[in-house]
PDB file of N, CA and C in Angstrom:
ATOM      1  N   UNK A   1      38.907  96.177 250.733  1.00  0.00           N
ATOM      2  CA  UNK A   1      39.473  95.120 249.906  1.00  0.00           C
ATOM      3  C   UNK A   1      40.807  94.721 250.520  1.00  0.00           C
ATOM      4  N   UNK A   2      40.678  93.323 250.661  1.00  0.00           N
ATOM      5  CA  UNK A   2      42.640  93.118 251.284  1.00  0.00           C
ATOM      6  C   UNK A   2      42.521  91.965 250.073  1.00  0.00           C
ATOM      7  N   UNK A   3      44.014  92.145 250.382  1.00  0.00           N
ATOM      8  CA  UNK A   3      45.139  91.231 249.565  1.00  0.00           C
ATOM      9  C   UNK A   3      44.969  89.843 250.275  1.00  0.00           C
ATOM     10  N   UNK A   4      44.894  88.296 249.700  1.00  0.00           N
ATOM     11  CA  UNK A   4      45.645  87.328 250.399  1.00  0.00           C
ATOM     12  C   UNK A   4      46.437  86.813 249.710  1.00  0.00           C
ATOM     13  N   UNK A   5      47.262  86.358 251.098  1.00  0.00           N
ATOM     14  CA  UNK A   5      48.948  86.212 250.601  1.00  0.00           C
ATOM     15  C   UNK A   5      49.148  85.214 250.654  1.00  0.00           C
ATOM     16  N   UNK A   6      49.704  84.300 249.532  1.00  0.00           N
ATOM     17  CA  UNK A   6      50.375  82.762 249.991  1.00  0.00           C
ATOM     18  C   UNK A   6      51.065  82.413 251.069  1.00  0.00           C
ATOM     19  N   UNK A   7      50.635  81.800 251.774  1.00  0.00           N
ATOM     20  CA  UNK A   7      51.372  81.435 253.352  1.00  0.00           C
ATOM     21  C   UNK A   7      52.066  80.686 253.291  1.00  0.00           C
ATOM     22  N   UNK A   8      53.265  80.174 253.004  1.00  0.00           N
ATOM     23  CA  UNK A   8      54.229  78.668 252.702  1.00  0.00           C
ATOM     24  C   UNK A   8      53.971  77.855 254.036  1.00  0.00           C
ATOM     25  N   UNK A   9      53.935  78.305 255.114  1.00  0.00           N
ATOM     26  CA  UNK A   9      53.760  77.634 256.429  1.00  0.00           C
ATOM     27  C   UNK A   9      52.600  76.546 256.048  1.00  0.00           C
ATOM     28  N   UNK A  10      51.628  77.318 255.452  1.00  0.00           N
ATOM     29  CA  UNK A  10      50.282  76.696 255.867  1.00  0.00           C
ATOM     30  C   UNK A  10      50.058  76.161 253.869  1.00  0.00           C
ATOM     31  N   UNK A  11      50.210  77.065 252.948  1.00  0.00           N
ATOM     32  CA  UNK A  11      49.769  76.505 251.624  1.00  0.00           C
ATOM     33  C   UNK A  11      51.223  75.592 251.425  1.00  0.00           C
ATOM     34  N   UNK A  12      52.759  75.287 251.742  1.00  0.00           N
ATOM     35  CA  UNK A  12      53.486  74.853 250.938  1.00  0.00           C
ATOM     36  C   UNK A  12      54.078  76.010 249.865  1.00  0.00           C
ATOM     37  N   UNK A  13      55.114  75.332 249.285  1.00  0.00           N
ATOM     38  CA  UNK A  13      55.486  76.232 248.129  1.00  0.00           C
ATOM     39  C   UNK A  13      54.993  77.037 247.217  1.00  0.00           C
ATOM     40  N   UNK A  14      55.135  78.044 246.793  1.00  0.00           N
ATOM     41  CA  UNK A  14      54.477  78.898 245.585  1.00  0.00           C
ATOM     42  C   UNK A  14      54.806  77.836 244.673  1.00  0.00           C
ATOM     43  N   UNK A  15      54.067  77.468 243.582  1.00  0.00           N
ATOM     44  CA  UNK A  15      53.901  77.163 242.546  1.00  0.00           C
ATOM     45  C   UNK A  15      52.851  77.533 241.838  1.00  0.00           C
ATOM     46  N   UNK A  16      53.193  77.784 239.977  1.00  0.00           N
ATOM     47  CA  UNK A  16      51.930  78.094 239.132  1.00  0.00           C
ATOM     48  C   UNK A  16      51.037  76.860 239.721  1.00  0.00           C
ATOM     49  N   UNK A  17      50.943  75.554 239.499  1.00  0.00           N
ATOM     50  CA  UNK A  17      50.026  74.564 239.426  1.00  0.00           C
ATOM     51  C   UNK A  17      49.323  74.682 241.202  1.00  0.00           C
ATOM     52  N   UNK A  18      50.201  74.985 242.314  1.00  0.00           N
ATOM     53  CA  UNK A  18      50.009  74.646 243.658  1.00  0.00           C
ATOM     54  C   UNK A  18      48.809  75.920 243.666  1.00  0.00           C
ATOM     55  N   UNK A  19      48.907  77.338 243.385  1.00  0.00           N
ATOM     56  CA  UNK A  19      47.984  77.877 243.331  1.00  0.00           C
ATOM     57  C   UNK A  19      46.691  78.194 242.160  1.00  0.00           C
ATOM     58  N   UNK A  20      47.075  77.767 241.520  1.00  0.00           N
ATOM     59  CA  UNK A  20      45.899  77.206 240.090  1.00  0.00           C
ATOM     60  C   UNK A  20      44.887  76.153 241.178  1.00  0.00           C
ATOM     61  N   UNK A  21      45.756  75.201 241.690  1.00  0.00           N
ATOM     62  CA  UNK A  21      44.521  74.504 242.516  1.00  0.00           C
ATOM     63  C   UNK A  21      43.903  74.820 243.617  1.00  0.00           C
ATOM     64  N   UNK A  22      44.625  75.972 244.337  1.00  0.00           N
ATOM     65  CA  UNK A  22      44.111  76.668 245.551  1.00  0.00           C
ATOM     66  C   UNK A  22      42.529  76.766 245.195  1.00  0.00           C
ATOM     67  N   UNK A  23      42.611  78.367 243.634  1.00  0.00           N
ATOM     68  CA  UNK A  23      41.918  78.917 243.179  1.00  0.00           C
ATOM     69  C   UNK A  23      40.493  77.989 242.441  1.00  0.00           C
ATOM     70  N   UNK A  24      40.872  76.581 242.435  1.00  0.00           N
ATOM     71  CA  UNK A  24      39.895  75.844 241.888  1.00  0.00           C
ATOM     72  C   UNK A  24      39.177  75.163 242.729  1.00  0.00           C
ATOM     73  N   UNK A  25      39.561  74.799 243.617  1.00  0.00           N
ATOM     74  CA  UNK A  25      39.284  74.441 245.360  1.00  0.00           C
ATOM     75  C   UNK A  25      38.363  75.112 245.942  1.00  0.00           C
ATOM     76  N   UNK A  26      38.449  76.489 245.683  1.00  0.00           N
ATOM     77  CA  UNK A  26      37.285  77.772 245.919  1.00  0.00           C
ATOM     78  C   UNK A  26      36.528  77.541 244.918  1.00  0.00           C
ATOM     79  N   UNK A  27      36.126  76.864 243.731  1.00  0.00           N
ATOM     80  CA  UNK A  27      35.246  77.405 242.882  1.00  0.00           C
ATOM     81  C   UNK A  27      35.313  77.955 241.763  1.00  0.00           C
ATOM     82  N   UNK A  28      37.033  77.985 241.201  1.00  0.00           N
ATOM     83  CA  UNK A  28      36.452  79.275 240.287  1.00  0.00           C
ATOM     84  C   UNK A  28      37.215  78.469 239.062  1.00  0.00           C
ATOM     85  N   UNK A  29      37.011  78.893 237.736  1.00  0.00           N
ATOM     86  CA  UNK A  29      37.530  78.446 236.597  1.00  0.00           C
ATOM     87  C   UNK A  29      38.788  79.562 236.450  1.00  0.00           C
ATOM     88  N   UNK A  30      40.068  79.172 236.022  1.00  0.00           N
ATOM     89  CA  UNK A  30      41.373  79.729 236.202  1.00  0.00           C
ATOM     90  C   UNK A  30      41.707  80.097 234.484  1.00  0.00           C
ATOM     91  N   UNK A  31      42.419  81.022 234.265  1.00  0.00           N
ATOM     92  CA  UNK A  31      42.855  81.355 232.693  1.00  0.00           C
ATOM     93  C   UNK A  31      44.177  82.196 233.187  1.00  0.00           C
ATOM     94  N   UNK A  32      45.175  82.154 232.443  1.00  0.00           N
ATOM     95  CA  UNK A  32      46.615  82.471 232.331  1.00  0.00           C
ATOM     96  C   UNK A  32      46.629  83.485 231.357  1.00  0.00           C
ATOM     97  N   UNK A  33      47.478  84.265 232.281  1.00  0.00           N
ATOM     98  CA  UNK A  33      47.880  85.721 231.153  1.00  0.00           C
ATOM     99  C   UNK A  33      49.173  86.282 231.453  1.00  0.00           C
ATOM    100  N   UNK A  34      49.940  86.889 230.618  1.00  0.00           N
ATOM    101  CA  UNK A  34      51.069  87.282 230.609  1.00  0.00           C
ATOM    102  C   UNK A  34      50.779  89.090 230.256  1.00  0.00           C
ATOM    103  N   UNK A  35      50.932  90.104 231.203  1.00  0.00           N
ATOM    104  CA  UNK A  35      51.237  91.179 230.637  1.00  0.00           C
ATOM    105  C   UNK A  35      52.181  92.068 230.831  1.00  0.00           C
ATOM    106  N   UNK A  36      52.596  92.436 229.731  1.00  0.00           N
ATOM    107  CA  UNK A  36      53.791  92.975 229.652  1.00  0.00           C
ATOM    108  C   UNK A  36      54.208  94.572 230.502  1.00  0.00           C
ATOM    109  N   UNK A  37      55.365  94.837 230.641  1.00  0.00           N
ATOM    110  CA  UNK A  37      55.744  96.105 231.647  1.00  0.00           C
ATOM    111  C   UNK A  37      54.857  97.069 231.113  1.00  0.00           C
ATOM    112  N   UNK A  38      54.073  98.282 231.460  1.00  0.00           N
ATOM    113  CA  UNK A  38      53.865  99.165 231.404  1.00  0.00           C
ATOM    114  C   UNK A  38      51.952  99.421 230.587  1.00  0.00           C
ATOM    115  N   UNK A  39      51.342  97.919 231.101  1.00  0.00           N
ATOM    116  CA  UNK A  39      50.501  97.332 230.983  1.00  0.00           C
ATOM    117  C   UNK A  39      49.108  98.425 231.745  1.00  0.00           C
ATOM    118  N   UNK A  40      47.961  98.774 231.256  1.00  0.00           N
ATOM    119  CA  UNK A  40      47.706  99.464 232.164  1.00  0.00           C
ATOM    120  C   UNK A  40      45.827  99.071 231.494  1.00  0.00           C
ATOM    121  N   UNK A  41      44.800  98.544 232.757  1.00  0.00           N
ATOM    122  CA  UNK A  41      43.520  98.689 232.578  1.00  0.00           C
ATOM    123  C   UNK A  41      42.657  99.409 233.243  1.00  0.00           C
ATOM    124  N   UNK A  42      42.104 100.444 232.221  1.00  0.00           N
ATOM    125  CA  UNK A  42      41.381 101.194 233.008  1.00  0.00           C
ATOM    126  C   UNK A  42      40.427 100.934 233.230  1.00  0.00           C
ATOM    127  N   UNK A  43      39.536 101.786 234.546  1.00  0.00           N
ATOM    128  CA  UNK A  43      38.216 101.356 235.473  1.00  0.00           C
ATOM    129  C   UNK A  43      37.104 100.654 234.397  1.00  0.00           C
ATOM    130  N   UNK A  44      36.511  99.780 234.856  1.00  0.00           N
ATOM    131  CA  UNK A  44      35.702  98.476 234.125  1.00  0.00           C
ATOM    132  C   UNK A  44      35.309  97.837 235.324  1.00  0.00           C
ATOM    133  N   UNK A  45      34.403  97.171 234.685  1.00  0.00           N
ATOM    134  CA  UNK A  45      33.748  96.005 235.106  1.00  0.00           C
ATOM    135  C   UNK A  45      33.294  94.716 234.845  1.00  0.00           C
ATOM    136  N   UNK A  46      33.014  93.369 235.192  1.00  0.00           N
ATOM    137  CA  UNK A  46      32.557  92.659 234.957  1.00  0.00           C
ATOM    138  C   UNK A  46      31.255  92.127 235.524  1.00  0.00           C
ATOM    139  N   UNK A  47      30.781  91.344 235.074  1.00  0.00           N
ATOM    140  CA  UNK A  47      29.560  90.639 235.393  1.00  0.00           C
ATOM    141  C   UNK A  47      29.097  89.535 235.872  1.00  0.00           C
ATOM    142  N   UNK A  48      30.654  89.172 236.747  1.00  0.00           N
ATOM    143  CA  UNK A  48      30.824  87.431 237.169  1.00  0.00           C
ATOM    144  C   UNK A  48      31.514  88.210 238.523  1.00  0.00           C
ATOM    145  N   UNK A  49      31.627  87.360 239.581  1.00  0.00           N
ATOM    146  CA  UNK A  49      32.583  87.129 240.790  1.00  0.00           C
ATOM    147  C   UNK A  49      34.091  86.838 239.996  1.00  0.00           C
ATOM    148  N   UNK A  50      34.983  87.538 240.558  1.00  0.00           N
ATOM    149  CA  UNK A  50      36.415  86.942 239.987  1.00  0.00           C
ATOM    150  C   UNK A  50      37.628  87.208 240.913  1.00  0.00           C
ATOM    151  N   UNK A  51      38.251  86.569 240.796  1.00  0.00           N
ATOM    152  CA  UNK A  51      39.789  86.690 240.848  1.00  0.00           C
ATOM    153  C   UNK A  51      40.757  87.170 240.311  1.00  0.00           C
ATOM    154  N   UNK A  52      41.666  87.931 241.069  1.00  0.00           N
ATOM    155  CA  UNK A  52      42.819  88.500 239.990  1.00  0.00           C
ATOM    156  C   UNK A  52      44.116  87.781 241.045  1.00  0.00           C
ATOM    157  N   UNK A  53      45.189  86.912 240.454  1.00  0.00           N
ATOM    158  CA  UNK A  53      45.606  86.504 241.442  1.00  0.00           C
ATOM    159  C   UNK A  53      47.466  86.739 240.939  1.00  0.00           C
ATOM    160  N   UNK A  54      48.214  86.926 240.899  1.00  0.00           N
ATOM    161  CA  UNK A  54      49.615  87.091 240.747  1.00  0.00           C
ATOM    162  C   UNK A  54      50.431  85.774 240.954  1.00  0.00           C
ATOM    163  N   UNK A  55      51.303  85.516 239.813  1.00  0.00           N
ATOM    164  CA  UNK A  55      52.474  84.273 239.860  1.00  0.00           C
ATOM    165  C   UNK A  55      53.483  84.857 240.022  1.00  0.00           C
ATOM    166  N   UNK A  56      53.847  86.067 238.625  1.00  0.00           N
ATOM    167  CA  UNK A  56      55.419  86.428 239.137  1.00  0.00           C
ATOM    168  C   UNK A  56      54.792  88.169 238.883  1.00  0.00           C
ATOM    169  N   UNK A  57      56.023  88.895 239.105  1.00  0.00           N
ATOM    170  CA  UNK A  57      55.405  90.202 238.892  1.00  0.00           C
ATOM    171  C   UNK A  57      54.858  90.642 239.946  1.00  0.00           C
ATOM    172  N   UNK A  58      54.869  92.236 239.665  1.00  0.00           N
ATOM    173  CA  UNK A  58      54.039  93.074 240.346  1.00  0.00           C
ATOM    174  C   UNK A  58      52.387  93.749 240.155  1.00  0.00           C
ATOM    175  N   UNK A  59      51.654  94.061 240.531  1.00  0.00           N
ATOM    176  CA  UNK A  59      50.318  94.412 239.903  1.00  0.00           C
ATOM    177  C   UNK A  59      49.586  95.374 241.117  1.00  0.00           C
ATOM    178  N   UNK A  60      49.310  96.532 240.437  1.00  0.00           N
ATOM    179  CA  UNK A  60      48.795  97.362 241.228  1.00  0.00           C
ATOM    180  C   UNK A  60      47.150  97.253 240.916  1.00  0.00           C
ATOM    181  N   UNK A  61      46.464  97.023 241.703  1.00  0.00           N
ATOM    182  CA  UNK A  61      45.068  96.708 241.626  1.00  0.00           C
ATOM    183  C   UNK A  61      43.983  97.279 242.558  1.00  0.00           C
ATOM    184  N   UNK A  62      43.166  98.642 241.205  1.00  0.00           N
ATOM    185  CA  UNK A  62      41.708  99.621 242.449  1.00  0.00           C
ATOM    186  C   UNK A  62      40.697  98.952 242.328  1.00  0.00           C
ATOM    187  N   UNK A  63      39.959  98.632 243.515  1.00  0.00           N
ATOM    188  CA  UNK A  63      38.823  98.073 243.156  1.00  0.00           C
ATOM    189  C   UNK A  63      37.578  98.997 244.252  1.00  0.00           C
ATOM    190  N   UNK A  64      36.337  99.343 243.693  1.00  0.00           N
ATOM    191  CA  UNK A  64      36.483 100.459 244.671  1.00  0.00           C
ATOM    192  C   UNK A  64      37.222 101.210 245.413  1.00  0.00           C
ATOM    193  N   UNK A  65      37.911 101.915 244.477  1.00  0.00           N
ATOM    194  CA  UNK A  65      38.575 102.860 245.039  1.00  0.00           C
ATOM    195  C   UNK A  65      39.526 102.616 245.905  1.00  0.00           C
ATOM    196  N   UNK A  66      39.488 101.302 246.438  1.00  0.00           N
ATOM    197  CA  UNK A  66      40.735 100.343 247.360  1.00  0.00           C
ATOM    198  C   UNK A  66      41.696 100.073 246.407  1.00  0.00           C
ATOM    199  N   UNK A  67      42.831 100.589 246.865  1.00  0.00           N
ATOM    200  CA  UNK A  67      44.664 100.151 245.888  1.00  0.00           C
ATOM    201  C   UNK A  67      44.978  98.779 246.966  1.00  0.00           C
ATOM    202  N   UNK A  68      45.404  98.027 246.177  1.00  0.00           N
ATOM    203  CA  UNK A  68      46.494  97.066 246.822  1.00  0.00           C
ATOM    204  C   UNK A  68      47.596  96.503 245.561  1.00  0.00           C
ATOM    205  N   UNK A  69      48.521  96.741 246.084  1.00  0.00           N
ATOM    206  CA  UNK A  69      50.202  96.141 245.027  1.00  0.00           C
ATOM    207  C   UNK A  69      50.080  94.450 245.355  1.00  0.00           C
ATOM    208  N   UNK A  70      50.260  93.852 244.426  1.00  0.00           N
ATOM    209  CA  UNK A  70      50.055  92.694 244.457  1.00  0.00           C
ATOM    210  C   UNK A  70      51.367  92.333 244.113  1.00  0.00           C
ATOM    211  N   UNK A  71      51.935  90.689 244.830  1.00  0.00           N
ATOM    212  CA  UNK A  71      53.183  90.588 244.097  1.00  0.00           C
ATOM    213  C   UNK A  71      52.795  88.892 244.208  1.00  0.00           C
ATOM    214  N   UNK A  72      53.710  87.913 243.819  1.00  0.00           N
ATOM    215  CA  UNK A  72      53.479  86.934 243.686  1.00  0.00           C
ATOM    216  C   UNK A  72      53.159  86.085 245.060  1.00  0.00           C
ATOM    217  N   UNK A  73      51.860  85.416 244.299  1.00  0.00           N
ATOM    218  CA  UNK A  73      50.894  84.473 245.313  1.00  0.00           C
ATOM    219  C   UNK A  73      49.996  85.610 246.120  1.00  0.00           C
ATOM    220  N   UNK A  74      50.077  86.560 245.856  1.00  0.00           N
ATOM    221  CA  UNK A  74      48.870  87.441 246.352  1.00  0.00           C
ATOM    222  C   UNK A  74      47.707  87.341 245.343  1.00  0.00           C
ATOM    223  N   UNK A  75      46.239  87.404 245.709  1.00  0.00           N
ATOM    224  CA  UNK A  75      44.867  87.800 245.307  1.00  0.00           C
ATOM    225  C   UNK A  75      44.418  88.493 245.664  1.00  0.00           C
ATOM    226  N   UNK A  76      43.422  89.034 244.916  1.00  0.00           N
ATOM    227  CA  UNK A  76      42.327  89.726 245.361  1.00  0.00           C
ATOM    228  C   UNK A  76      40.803  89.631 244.560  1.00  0.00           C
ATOM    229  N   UNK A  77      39.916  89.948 245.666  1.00  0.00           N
ATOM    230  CA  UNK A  77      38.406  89.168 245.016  1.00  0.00           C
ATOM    231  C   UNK A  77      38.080  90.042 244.778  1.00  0.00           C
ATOM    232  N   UNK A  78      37.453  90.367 243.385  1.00  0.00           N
ATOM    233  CA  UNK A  78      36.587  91.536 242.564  1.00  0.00           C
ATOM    234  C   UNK A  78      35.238  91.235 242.487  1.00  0.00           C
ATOM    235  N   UNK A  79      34.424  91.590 243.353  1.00  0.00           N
ATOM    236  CA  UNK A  79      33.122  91.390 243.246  1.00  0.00           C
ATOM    237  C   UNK A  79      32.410  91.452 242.065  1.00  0.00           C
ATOM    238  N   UNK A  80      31.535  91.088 241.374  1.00  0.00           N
ATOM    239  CA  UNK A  80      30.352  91.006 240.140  1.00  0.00           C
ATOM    240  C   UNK A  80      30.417  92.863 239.936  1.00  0.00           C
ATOM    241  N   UNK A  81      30.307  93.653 239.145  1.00  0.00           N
ATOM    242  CA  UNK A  81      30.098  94.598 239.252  1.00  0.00           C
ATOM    243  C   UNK A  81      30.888  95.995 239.855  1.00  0.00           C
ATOM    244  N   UNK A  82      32.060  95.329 240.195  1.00  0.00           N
ATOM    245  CA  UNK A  82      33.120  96.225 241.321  1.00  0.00           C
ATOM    246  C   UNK A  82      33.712  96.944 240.342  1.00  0.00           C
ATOM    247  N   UNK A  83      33.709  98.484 240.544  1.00  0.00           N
ATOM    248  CA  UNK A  83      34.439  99.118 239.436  1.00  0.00           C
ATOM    249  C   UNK A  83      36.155  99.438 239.827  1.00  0.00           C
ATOM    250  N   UNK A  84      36.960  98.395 239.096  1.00  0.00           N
ATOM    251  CA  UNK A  84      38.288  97.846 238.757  1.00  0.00           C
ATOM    252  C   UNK A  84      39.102  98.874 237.698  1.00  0.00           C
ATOM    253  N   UNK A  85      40.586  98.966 238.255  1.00  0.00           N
ATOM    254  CA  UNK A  85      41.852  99.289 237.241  1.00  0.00           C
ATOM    255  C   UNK A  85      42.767  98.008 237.690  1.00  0.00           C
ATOM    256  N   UNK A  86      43.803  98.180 237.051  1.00  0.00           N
ATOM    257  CA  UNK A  86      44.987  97.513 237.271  1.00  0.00           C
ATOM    258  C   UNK A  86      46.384  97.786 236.086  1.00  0.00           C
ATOM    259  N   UNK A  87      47.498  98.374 236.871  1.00  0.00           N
ATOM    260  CA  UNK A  87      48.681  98.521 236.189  1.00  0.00           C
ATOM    261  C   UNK A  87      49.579  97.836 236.297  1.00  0.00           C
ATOM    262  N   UNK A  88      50.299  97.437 235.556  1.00  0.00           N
ATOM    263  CA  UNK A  88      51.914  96.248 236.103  1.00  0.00           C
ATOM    264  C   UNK A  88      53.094  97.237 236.582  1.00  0.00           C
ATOM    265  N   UNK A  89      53.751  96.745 237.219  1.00  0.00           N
ATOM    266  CA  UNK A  89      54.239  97.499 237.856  1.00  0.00           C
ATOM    267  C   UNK A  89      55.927  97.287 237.756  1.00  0.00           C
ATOM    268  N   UNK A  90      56.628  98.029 237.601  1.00  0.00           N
ATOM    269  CA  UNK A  90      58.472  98.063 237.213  1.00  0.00           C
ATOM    270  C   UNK A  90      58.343  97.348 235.805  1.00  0.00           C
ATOM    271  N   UNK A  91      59.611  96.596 235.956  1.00  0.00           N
ATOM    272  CA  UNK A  91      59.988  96.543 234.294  1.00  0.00           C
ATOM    273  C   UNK A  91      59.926  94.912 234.108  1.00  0.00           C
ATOM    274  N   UNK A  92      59.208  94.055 234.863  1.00  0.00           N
ATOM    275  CA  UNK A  92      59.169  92.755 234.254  1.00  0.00           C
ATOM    276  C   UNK A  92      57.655  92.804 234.260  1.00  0.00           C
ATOM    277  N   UNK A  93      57.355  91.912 233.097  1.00  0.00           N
ATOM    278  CA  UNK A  93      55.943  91.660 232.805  1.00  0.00           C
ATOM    279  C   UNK A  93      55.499  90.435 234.309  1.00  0.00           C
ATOM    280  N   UNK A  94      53.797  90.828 234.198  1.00  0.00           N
ATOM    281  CA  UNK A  94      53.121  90.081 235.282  1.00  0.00           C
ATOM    282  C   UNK A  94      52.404  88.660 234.759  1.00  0.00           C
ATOM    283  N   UNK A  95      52.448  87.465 235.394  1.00  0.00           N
ATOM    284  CA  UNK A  95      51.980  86.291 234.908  1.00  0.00           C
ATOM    285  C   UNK A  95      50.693  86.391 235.983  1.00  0.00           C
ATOM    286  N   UNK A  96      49.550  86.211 235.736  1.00  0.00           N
ATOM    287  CA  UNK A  96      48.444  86.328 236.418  1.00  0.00           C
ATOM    288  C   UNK A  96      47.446  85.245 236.213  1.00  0.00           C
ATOM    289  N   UNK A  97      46.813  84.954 237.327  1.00  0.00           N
ATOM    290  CA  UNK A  97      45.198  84.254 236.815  1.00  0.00           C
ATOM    291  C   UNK A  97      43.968  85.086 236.914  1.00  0.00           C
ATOM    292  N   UNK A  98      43.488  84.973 236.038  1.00  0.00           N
ATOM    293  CA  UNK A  98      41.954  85.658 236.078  1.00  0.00           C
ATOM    294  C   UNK A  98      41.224  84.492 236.024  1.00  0.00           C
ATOM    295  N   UNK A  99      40.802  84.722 237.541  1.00  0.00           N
ATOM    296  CA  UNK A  99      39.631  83.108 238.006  1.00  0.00           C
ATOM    297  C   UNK A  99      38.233  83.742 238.147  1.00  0.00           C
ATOM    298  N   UNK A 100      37.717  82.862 237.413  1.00  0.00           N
ATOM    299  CA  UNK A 100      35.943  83.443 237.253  1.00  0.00           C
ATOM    300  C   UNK A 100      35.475  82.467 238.117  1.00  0.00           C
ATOM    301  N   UNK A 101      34.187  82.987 238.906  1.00  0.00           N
ATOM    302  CA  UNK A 101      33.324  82.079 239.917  1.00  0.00           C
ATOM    303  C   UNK A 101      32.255  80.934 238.787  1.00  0.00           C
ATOM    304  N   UNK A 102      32.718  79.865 238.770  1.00  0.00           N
ATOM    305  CA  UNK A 102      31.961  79.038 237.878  1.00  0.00           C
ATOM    306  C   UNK A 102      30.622  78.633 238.911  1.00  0.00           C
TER     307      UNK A 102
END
């Protein structure tokens, strides 16, 4: 599992809206979440292709057993079925998209 990272060279500025449209560009339907410091989901799954993608904040994210720290404008793709955690990480809450493969 790797991380991708917003490239300013090549995407332009971080912005909520600039990467909301990245993520829709690929395909996927986008939803906004705010969670707070000390936030923690344990191993699960879903039943769709998805996205977990970072605005502000930190986010530590297993997906098979692969860790990657996520920080803003980083993603990562959770396959249909991939057994997933994810914790927030220090003391500011994480603004995230959870993009489903429409």
């Amino acid at each position: 599992m790797g991380a991708r990272r917003w490239n300013t060279t090549l995407d332009g500025p971080l912005t909520e809206a600039a990467l909301r449209a990245r993520l829709e560009a690929l395909g996927y339907r986008v939803a906004r979440y705010e969670y707070p410091p000390g936030t923690v989901f344990p191993d699960h799954t879903h039943g769709v292709d998805k996205i977990d993608a970072v605005i502000t904040g930190r986010f530590r994210l297993v997906v098979n057993g692969h860790m990657a720290i996520l920080g803003p404008g980083d993603w990562v793709q959770v396959p249909r079925g991939a057994v997933h955690s994810a914790t927030v990480l220090g003391d500011a809450p994480v603004v995230a998209f959870d993009a489903i493969r429409v």
